[in-house]
PDB file of N, CA and C in Angstrom:
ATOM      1  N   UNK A   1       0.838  -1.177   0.000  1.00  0.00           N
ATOM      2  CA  UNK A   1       0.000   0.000   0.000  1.00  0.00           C
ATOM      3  C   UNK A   1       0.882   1.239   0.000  1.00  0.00           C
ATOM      4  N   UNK A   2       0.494   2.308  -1.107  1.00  0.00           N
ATOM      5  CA  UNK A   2       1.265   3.229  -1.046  1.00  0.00           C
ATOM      6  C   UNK A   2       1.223   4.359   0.384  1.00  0.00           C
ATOM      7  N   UNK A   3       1.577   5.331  -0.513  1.00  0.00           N
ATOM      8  CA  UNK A   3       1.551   6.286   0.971  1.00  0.00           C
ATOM      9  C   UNK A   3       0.633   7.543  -0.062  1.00  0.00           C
ATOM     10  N   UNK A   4      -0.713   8.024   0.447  1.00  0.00           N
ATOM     11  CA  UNK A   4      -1.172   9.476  -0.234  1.00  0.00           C
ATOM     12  C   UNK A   4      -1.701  10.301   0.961  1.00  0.00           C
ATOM     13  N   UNK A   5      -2.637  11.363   0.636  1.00  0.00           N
ATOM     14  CA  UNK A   5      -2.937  12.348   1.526  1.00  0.00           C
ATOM     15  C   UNK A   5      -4.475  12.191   1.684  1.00  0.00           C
ATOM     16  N   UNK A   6      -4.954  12.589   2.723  1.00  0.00           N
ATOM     17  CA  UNK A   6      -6.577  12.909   2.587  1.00  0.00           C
ATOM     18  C   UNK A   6      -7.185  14.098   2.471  1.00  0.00           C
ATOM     19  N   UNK A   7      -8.110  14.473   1.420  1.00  0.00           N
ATOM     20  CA  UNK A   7      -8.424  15.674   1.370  1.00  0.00           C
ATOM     21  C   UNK A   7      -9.827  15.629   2.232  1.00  0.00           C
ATOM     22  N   UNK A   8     -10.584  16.470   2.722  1.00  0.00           N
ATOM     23  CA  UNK A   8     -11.591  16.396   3.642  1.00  0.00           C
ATOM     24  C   UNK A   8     -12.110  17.801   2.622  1.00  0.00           C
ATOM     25  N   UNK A   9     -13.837  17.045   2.153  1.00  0.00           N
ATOM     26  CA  UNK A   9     -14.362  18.356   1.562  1.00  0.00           C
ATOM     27  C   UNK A   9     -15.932  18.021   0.965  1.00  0.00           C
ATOM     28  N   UNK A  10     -16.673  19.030   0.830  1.00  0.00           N
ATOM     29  CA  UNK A  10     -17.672  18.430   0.109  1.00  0.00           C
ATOM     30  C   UNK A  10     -17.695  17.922  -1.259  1.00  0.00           C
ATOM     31  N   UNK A  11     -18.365  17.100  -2.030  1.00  0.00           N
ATOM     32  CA  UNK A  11     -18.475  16.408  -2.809  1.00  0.00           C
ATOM     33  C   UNK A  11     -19.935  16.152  -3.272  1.00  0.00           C
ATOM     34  N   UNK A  12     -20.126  15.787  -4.283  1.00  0.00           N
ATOM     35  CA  UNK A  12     -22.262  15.196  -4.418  1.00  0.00           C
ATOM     36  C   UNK A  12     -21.184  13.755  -5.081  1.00  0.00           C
ATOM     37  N   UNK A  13     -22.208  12.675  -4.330  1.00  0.00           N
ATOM     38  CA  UNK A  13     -21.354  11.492  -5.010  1.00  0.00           C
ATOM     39  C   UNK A  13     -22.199  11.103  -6.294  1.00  0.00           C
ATOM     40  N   UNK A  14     -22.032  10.737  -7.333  1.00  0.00           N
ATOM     41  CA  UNK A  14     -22.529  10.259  -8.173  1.00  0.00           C
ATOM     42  C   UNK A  14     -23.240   8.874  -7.809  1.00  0.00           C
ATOM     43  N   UNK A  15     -23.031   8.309  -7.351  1.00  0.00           N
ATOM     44  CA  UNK A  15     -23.583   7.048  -7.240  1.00  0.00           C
ATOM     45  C   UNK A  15     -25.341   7.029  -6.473  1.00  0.00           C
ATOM     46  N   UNK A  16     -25.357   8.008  -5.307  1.00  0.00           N
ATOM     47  CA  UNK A  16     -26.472   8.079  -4.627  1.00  0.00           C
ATOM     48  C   UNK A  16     -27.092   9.588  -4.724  1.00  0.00           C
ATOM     49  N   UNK A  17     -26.442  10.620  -5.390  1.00  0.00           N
ATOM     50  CA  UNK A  17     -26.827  11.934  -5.225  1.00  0.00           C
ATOM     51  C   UNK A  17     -26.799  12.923  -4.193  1.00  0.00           C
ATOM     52  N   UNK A  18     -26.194  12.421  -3.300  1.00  0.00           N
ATOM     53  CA  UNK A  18     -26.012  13.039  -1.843  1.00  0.00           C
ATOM     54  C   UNK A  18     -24.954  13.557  -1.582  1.00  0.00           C
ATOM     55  N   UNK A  19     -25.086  15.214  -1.425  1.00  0.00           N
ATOM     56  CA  UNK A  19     -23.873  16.546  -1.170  1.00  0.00           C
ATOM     57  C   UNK A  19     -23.083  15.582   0.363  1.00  0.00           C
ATOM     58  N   UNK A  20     -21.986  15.492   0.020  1.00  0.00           N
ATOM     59  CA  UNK A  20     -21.358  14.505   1.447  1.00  0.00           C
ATOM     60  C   UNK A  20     -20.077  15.386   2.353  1.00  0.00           C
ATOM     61  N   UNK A  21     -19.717  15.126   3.134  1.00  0.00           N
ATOM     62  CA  UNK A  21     -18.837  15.362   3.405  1.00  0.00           C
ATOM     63  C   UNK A  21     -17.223  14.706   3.430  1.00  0.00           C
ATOM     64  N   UNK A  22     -16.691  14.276   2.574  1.00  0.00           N
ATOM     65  CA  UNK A  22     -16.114  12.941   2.093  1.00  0.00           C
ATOM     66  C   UNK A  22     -14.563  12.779   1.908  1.00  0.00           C
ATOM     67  N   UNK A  23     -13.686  12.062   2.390  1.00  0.00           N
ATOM     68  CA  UNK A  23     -12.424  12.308   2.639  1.00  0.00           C
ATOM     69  C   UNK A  23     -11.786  11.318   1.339  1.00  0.00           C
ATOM     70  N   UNK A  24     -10.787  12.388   0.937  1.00  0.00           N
ATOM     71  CA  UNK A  24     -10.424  11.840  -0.601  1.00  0.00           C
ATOM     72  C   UNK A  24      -8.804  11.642  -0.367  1.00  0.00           C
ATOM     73  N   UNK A  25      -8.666  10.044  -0.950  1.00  0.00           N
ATOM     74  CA  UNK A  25      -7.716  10.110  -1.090  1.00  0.00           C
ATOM     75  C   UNK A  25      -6.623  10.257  -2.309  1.00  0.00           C
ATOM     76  N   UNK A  26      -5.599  11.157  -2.197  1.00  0.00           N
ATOM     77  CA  UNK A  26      -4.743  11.655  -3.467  1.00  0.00           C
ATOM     78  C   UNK A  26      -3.297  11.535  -2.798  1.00  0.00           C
ATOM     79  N   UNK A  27      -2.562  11.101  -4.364  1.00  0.00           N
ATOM     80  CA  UNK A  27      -1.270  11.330  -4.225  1.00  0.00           C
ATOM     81  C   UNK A  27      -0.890  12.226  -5.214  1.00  0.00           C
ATOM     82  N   UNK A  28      -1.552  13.227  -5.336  1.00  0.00           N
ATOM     83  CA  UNK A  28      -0.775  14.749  -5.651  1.00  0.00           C
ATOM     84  C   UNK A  28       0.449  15.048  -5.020  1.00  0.00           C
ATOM     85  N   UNK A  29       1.504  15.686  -5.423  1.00  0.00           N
ATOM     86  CA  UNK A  29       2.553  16.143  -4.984  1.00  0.00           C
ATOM     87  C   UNK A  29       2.741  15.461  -3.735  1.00  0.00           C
ATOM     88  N   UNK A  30       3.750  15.952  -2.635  1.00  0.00           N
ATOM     89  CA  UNK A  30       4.364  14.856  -1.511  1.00  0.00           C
ATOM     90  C   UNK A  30       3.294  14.206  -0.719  1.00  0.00           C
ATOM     91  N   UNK A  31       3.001  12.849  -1.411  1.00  0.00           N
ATOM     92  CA  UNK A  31       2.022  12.229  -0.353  1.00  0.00           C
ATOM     93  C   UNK A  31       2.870  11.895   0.944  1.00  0.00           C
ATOM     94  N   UNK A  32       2.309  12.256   2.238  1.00  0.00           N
ATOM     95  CA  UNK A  32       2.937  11.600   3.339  1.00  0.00           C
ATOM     96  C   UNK A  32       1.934  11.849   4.450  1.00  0.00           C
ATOM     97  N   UNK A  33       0.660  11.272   4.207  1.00  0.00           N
ATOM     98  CA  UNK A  33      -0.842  11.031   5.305  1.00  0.00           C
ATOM     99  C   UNK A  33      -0.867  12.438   5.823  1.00  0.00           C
ATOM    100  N   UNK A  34      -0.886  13.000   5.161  1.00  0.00           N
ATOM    101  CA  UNK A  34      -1.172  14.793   5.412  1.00  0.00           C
ATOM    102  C   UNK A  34      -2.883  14.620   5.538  1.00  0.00           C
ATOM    103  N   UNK A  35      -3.220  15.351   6.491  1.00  0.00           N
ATOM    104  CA  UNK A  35      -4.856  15.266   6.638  1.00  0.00           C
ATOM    105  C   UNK A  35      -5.296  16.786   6.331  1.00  0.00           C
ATOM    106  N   UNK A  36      -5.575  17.157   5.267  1.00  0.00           N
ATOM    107  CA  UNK A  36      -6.107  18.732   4.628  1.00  0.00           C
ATOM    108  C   UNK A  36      -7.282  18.539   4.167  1.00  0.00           C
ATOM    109  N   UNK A  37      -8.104  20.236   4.172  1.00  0.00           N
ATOM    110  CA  UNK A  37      -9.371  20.399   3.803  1.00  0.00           C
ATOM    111  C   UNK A  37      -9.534  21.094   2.654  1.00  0.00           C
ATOM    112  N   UNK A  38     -10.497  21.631   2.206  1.00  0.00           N
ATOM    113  CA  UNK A  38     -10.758  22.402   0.914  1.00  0.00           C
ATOM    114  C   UNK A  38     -10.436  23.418   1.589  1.00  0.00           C
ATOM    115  N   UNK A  39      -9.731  24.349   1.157  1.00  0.00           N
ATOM    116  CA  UNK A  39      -9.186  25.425   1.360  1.00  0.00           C
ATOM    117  C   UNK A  39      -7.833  26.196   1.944  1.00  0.00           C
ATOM    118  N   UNK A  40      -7.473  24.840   2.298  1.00  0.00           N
ATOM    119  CA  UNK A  40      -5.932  24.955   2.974  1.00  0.00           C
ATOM    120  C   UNK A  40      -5.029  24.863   1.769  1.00  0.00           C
ATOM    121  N   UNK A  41      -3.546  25.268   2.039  1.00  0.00           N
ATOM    122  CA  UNK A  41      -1.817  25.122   1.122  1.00  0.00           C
ATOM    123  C   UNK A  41      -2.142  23.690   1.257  1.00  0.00           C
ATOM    124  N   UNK A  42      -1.354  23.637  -0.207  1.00  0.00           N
ATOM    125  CA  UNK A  42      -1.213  22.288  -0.578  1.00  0.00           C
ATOM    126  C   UNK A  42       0.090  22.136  -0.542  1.00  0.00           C
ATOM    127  N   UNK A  43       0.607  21.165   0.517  1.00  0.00           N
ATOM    128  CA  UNK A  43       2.334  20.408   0.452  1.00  0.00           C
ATOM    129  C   UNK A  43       2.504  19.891  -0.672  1.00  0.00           C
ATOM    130  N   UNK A  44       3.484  20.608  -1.788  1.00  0.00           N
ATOM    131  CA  UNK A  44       3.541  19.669  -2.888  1.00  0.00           C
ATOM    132  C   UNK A  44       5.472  19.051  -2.226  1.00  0.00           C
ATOM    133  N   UNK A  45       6.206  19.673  -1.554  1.00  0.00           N
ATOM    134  CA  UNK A  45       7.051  18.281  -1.465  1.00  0.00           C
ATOM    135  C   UNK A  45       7.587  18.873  -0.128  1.00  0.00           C
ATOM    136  N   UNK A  46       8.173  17.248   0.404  1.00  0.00           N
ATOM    137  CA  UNK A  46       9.319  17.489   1.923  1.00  0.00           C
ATOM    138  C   UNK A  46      10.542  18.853   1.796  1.00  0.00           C
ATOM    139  N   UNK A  47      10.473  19.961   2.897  1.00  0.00           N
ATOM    140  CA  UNK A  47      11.414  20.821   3.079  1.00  0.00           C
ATOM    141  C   UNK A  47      12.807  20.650   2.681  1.00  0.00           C
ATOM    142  N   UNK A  48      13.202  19.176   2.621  1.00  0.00           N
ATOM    143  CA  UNK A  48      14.456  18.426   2.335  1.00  0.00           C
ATOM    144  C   UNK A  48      14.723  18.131   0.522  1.00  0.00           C
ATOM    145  N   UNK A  49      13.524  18.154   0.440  1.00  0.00           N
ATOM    146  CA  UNK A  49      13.716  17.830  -1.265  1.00  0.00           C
ATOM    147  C   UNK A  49      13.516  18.789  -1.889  1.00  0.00           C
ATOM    148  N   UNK A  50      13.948  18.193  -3.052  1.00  0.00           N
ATOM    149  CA  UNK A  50      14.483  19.486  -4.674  1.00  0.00           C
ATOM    150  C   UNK A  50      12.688  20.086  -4.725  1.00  0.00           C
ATOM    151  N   UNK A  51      12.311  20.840  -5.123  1.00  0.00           N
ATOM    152  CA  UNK A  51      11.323  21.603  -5.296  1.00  0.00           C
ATOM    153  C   UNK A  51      10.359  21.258  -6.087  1.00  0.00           C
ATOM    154  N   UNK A  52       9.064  20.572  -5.812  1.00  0.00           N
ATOM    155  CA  UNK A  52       8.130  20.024  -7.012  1.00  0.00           C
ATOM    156  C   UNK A  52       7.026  20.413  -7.468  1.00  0.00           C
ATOM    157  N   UNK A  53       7.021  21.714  -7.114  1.00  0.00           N
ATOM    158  CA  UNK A  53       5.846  22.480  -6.911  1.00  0.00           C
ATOM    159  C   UNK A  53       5.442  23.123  -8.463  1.00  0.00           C
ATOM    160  N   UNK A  54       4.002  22.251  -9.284  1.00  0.00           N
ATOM    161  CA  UNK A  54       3.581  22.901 -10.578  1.00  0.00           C
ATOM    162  C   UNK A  54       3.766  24.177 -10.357  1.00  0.00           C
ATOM    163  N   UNK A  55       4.360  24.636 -11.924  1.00  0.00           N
ATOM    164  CA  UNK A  55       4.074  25.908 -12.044  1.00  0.00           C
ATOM    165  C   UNK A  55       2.899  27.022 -11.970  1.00  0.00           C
ATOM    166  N   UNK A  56       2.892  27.936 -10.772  1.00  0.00           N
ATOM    167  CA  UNK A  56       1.661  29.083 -10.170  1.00  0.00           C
ATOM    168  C   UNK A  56       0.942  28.068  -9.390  1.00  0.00           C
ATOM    169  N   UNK A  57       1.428  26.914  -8.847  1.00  0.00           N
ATOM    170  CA  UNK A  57       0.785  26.143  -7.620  1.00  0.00           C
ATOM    171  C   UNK A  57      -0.178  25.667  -7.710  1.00  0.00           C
ATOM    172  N   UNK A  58      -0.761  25.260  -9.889  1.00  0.00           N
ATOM    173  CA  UNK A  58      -2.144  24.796  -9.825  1.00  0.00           C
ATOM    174  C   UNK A  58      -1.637  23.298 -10.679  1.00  0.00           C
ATOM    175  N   UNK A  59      -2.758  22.671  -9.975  1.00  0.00           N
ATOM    176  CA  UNK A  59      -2.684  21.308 -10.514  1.00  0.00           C
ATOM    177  C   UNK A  59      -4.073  20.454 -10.467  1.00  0.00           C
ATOM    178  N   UNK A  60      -4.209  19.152 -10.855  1.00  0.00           N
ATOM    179  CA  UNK A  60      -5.305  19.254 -10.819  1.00  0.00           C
ATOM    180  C   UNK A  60      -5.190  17.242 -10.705  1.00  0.00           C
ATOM    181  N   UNK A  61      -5.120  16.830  -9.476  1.00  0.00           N
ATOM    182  CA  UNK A  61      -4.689  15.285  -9.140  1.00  0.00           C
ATOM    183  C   UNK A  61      -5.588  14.572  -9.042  1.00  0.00           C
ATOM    184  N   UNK A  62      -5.541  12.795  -9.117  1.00  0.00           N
ATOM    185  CA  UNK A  62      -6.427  12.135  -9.316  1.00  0.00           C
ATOM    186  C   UNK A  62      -6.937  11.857  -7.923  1.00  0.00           C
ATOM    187  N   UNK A  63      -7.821  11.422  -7.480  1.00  0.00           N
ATOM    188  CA  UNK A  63      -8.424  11.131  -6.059  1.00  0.00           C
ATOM    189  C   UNK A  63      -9.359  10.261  -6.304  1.00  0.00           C
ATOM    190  N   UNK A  64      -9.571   9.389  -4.617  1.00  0.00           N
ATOM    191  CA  UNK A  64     -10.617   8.015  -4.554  1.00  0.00           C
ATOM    192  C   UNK A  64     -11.137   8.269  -3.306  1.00  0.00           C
ATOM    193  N   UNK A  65     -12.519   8.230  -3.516  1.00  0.00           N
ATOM    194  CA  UNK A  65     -13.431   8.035  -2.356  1.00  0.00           C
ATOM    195  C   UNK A  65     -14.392   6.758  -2.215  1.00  0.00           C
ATOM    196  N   UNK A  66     -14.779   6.809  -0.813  1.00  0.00           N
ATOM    197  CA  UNK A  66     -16.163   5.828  -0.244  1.00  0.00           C
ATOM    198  C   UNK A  66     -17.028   7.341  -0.309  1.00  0.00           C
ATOM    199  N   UNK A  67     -18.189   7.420  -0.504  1.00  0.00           N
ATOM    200  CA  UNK A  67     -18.993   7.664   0.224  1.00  0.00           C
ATOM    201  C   UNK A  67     -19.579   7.306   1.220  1.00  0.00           C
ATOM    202  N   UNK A  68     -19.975   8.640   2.238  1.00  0.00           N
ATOM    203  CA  UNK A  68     -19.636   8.030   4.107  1.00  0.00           C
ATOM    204  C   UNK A  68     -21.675   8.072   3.354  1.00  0.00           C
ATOM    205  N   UNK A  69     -22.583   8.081   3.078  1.00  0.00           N
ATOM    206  CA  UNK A  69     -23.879   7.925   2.662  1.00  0.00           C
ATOM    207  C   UNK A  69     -24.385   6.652   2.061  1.00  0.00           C
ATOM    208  N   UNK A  70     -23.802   6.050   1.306  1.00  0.00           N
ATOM    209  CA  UNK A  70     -24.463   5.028   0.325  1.00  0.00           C
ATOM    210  C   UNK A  70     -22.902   3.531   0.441  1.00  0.00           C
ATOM    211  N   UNK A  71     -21.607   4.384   0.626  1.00  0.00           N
ATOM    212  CA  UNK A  71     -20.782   3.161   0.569  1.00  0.00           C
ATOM    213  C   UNK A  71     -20.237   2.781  -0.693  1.00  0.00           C
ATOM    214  N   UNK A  72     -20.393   3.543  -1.088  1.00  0.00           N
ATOM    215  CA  UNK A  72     -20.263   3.115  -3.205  1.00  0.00           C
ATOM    216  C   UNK A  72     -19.290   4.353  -3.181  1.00  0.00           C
ATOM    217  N   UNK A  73     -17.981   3.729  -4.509  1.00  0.00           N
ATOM    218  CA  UNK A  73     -16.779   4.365  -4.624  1.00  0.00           C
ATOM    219  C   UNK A  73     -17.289   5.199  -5.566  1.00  0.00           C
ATOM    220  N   UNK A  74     -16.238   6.436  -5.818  1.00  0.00           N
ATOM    221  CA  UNK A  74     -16.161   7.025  -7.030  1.00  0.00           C
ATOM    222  C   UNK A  74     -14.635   7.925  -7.597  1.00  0.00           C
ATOM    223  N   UNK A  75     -14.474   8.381  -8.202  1.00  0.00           N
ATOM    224  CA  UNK A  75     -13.126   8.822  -8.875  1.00  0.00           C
ATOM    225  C   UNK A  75     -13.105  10.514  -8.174  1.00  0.00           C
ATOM    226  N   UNK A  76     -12.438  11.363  -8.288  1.00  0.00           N
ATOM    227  CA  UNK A  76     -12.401  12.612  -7.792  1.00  0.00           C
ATOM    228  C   UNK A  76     -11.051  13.231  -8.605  1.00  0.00           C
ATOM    229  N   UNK A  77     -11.113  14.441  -8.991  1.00  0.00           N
ATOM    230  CA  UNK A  77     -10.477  15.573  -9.403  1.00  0.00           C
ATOM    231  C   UNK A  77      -9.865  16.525  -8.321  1.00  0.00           C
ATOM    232  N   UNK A  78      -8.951  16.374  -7.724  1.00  0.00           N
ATOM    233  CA  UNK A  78      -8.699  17.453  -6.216  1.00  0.00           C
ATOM    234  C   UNK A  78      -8.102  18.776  -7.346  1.00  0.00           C
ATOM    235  N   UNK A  79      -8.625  19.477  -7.144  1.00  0.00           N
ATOM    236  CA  UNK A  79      -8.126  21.061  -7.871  1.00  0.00           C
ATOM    237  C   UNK A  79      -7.487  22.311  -6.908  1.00  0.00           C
ATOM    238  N   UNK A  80      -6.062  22.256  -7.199  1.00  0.00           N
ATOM    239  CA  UNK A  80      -5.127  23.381  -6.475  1.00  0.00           C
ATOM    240  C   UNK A  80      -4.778  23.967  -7.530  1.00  0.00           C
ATOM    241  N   UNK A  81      -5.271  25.769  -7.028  1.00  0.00           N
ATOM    242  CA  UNK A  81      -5.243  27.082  -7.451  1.00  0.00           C
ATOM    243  C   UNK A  81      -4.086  27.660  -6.932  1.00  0.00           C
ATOM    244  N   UNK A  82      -3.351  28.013  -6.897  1.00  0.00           N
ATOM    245  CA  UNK A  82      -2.257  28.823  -6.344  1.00  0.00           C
ATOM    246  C   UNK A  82      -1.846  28.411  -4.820  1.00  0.00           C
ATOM    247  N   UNK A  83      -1.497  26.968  -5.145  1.00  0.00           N
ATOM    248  CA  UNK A  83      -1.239  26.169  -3.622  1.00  0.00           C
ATOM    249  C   UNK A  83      -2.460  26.468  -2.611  1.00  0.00           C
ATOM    250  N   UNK A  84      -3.690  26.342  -3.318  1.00  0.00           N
ATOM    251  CA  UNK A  84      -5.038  26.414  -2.131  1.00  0.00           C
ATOM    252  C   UNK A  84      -5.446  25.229  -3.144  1.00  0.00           C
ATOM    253  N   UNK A  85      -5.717  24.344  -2.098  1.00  0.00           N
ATOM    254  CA  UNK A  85      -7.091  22.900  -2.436  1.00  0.00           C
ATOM    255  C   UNK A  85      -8.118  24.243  -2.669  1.00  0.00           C
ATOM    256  N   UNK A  86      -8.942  24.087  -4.025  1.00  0.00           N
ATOM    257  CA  UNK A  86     -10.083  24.711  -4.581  1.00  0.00           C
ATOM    258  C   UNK A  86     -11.314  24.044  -4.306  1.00  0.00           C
ATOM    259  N   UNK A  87     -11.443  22.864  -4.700  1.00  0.00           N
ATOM    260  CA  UNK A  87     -12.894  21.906  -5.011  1.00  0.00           C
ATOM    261  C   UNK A  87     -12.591  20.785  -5.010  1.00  0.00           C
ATOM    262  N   UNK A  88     -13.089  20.073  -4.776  1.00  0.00           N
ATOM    263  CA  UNK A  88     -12.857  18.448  -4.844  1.00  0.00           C
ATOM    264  C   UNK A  88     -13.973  18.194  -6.186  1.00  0.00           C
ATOM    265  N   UNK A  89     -13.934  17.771  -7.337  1.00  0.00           N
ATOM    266  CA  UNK A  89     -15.024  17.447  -8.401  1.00  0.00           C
ATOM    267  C   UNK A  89     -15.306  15.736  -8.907  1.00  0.00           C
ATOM    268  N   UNK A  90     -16.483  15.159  -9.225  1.00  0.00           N
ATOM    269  CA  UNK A  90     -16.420  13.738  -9.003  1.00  0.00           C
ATOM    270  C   UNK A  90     -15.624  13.662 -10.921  1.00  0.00           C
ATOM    271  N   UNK A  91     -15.041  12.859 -11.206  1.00  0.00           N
ATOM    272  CA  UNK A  91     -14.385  12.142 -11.931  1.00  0.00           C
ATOM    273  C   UNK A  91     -14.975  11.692 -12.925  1.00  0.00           C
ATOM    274  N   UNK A  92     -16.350  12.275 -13.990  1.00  0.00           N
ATOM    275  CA  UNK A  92     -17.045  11.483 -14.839  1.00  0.00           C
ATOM    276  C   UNK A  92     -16.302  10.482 -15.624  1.00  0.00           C
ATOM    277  N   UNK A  93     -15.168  10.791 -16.093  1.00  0.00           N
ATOM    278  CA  UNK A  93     -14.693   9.723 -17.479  1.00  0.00           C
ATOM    279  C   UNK A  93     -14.586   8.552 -16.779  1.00  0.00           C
ATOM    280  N   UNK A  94     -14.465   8.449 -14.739  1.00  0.00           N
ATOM    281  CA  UNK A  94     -14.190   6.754 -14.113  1.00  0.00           C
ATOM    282  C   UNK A  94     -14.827   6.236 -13.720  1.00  0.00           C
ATOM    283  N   UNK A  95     -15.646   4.959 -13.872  1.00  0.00           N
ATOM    284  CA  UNK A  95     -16.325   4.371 -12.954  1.00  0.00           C
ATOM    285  C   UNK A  95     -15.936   4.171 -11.880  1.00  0.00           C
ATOM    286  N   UNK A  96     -16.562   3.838 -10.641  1.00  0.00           N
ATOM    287  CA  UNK A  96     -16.224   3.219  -9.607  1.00  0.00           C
ATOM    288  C   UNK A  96     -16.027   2.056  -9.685  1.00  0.00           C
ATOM    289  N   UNK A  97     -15.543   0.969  -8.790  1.00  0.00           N
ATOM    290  CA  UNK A  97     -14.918   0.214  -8.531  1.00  0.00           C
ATOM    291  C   UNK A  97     -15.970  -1.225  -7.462  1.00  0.00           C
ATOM    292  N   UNK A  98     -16.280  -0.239  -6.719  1.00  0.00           N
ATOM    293  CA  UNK A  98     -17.681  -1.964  -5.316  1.00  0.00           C
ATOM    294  C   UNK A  98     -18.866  -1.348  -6.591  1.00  0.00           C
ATOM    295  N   UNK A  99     -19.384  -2.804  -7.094  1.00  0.00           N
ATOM    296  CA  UNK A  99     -20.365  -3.032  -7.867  1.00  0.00           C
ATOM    297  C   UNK A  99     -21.906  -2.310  -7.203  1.00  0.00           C
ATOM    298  N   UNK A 100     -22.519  -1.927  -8.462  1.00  0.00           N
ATOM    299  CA  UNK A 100     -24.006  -1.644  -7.332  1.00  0.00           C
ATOM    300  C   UNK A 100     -24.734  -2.982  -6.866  1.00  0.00           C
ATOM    301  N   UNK A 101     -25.628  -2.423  -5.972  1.00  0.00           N
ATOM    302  CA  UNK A 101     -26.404  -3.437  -5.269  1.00  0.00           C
ATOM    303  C   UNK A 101     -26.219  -4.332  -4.226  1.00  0.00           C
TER     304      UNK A 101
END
């Protein structure tokens, strides 16, 4: 199991329709179990290492959730604006992964 971060933020999950409150996990820039919300700096690397930070601090990383409502996965978009987590957005082009029903 690797090592990523959790983003903590709202979300509407696709699967059940319900605005959630839902903790996403991403390995955007330095994953190391960093626990951040929508709206906080985004650590893109350790104080010790060479500098990895996209250019103007925006990026836009892949992320995986449960929904804490229904239990059914879905894909997520974590979006950093100028080293601020922006939005968390659900992932149309991915299916999820636990089957329905």
């Amino acid at each position: 199991m690797g090592l990523f971060n959790l983003v903590s933020g709202q979300v509407t999950c696709p699967r059940c329709g319900n605005a959630v409150d839902a903790e996403v996990e991403t390995r955007l820039g330095y994953a190391h179990q960093a626990s951040l919300r929508v709206g906080e700096r985004y650590p893109w690397n350790h104080p010790a290492m060479p500098p990895r930070r996209p250019e103007g601090g925006n990026a836009v990383g892949d992320g995986y959730c449960v929904c804490p409502a229904c239990g059914k996965d879905f894909f997520v978009n974590v979006v950093v604006e100028t080293d601020v987590i922006r939005t968390l957005e659900h992932d149309a082009t991915r299916p999820g992964v636990i089957p329905d029903g």
